[in-house]
Protein backbone atom coordinates (compact mmCIF):
# COMPACT_ATOMS: atom_id res chain seq x y z
CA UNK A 1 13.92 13.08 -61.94
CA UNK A 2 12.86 10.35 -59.55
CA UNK A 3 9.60 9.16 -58.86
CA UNK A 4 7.42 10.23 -56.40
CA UNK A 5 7.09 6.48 -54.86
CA UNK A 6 10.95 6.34 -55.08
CA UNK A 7 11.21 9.91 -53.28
CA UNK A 8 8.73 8.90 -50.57
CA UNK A 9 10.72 4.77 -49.99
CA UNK A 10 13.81 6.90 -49.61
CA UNK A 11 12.51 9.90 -46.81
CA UNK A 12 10.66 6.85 -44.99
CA UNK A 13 14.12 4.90 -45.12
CA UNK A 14 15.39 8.06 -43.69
CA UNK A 15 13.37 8.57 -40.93
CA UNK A 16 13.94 5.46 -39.56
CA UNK A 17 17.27 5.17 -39.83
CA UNK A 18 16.91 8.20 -37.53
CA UNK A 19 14.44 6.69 -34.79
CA UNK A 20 16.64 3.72 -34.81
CA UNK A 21 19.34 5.32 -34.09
CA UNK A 22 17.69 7.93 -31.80
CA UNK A 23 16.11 5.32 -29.86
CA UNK A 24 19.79 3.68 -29.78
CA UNK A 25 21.00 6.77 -28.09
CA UNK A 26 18.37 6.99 -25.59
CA UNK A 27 18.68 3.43 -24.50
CA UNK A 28 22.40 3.43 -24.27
CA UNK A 29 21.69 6.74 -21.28
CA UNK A 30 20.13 4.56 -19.41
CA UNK A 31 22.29 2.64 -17.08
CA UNK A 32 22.72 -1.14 -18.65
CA UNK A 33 25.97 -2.16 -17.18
CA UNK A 34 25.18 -5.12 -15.20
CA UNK A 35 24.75 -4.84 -11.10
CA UNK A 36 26.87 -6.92 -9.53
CA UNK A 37 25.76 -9.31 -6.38
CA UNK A 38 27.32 -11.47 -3.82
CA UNK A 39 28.85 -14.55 -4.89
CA UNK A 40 27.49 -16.52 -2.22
CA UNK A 41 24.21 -16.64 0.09
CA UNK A 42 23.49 -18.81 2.71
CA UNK A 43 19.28 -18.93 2.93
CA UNK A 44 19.79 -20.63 6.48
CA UNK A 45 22.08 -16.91 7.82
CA UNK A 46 19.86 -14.76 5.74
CA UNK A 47 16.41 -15.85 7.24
CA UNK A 48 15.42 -13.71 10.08
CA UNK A 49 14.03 -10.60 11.34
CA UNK A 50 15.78 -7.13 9.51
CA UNK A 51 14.82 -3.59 9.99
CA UNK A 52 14.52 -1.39 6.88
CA UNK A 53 17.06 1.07 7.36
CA UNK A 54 16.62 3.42 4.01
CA UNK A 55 15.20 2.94 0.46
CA UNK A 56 14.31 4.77 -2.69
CA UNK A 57 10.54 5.72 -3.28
CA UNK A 58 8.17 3.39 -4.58
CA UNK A 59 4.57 3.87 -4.26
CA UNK A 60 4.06 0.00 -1.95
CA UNK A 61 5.76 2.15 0.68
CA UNK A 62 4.78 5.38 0.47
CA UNK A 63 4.19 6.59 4.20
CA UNK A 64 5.50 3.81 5.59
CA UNK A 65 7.39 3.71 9.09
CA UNK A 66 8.85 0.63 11.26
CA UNK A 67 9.29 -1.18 7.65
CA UNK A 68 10.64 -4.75 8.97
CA UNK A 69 11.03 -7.84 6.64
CA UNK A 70 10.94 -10.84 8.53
CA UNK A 71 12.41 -14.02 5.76
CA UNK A 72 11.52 -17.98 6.78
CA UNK A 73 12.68 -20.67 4.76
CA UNK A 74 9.94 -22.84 3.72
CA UNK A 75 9.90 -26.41 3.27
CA UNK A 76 10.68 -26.54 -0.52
CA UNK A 77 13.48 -24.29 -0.13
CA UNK A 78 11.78 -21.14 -1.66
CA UNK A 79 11.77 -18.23 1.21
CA UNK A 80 8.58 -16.82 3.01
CA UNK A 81 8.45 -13.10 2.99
CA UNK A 82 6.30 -11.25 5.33
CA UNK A 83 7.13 -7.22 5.62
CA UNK A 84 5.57 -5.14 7.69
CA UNK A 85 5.28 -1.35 8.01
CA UNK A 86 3.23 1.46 9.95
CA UNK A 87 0.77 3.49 8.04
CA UNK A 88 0.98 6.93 10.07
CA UNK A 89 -1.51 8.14 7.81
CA UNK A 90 -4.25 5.49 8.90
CA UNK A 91 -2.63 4.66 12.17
CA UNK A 92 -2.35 0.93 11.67
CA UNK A 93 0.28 -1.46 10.26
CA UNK A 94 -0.12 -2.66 6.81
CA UNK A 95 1.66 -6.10 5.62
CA UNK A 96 2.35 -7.79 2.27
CA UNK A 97 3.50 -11.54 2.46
CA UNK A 98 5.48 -13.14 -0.37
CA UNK A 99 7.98 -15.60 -1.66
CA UNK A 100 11.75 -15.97 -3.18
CA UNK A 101 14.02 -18.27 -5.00
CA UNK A 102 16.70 -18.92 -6.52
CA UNK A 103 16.26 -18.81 -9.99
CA UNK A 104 20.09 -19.94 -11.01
CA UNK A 105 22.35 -21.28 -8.52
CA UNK A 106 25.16 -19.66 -10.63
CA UNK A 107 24.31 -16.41 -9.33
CA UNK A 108 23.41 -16.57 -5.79
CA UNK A 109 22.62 -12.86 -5.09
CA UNK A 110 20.35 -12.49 -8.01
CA UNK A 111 16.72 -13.64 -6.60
CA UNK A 112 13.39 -13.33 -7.33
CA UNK A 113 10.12 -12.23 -5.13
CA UNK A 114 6.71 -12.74 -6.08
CA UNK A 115 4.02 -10.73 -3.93
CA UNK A 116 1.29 -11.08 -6.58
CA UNK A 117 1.30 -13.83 -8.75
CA UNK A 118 1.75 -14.34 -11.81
CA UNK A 119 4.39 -11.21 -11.53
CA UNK A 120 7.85 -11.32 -9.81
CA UNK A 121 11.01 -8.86 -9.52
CA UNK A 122 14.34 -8.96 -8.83
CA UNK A 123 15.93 -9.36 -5.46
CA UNK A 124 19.60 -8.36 -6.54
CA UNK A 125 22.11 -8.35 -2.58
CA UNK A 126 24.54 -6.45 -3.49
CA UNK A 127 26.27 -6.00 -0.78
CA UNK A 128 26.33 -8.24 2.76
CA UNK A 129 28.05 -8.40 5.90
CA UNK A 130 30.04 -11.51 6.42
CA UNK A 131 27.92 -11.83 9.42
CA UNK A 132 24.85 -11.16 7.98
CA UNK A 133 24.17 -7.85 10.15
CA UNK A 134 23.56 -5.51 7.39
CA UNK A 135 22.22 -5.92 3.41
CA UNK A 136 21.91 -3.49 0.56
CA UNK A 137 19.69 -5.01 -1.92
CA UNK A 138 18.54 -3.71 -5.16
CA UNK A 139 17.15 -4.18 -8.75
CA UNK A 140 18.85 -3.75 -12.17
CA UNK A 141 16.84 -0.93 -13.35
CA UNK A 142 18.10 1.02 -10.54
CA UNK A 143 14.95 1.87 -9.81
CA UNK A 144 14.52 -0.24 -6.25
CA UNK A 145 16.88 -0.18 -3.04
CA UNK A 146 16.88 -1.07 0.60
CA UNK A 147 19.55 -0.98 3.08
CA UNK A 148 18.32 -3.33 5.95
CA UNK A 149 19.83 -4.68 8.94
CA UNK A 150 19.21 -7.01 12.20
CA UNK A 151 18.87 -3.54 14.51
CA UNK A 152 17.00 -0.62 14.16
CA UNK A 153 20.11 1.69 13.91
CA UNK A 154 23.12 1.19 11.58
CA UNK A 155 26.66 2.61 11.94
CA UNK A 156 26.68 5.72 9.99
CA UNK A 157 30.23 4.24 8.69
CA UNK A 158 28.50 0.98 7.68
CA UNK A 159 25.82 3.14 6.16
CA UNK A 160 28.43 5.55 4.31
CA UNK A 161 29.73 2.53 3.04
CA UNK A 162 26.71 1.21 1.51
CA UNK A 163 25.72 4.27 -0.09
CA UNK A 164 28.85 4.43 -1.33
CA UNK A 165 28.39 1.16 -3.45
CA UNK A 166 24.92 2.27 -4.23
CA UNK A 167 25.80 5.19 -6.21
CA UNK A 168 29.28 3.32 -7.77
CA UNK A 169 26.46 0.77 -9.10
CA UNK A 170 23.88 3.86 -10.08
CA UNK A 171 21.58 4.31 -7.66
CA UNK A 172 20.14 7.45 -7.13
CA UNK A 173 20.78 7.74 -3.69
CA UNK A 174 20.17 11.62 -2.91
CA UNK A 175 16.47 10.36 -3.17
CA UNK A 176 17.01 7.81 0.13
CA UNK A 177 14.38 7.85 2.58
CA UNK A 178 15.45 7.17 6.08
CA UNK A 179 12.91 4.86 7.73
CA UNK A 180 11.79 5.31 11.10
CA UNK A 181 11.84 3.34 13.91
CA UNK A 182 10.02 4.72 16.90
C-alpha cells in the first residue's frame, strides 16, 4: 500500500496533466493561424478622408452612424487619426483622435493605434485596392474589422470580395454592421 502523501502527489500530478492539456485544447479552438497583411503601404496614398463602410461590434461604436476616419501624416512620420461618428441616440457627433506607426518595417500592413495612452492595438490592412479606394482592416484576435473606403457607397462586388477574405482569414462576418451614411 502507498502512502497517503504519495496517493495525494500522484491525483494532483493527475489533475494537472489534465488542465494542461484541457487548456491546450481550448487554446488550439481559437483561431491562431496568423492574419496575413499587405506587403506594402504607402502612408503618403493611405492618408485621407475614408468612410466606414461595415464593421464588427465593439462597444467605442455602438450606435454610431456617418463613422469617417480621416488619417494625416504627422511630422515624425507616425499618422494622426481623427474618426468621427454620429450618436443618433444623443443627436450629436462624437470623435476620438489618435495615432499610428509602424512598428517593423518588415511588415508594412501590421500597425499600431494608440487612442489612450499607455495602451495600443493592432491595425492589421489586410486587404487594399491598388488605388487605395477601398481597405479591409482588422486585428489578429479576430475580434475587430472595418471595411472603409474614399465614398460613402462601395460596389457590392468589391464588398463581396472583401467579405470574402474576411471570413477565409476568420472573421465572423454574419455579425457585420452596415454603417450609415445619410
Amino acid at each position: 500500500m502507498q502512502p497517503l502523501n504519495s496517493i495525494v502527489s500522484q491525483r494532483t500530478l493527475n489533475r494537472f496533466a489534465i488542465i494542461i492539456l484541457t487548456m491546450s485544447g481550448l487554446m488550439s479552438c481559437k483561431s491562431t493561424r496568423e492574419l496575413p497583411t499587405v506587403q506594402s503601404l504607402d502612408f503618403e496614398k493611405y492618408a485621407g478622408h475614408w468612410y466606414e463602410i461595415a464593421r464588427l461590434p465593439n462597444s467605442f461604436e455602438a450606435g454610431l452612424e456617418r463613422v469617417t476616419a480621416n488619417y494625416t501624416i504627422k511630422k515624425n512620420g507616425r499618422i494622426a487619426i481623427l474618426n468621427k461618428g454620429f450618436s443618433v441616440n444623443k443627436d450629436e457627433y462624437k470623435s476620438a483622435k489618435g495615432t499610428a506607426w509602424l512598428p517593423n518595417v518588415n511588415h508594412q500592413g501590421r500597425l499600431k493605434v494608440r487612442f489612450f495612452w499607455p495602451f495600443s492595438s493592432d491595425y492589421y490592412v489586410i486587404a487594399l485596392d491598388k488605388d487605395y479606394h477601398y481597405v479591409l482592416v482588422g486585428t489578429p484576435s479576430r475580434k475587430y474589422l472595418w471595411i472603409l473606403s474614399r465614398s460613402k457607397e462601395l460596389d457590392s462586388a468589391i464588398y463581396l470580395k472583401l467579405l470574402s477574405t474576411a471570413k477565409r482569414n476568420g472573421f465572423a462576418v454574419e455579425n457585420l454592421i452596415e454603417v450609415k451614411h445619410e
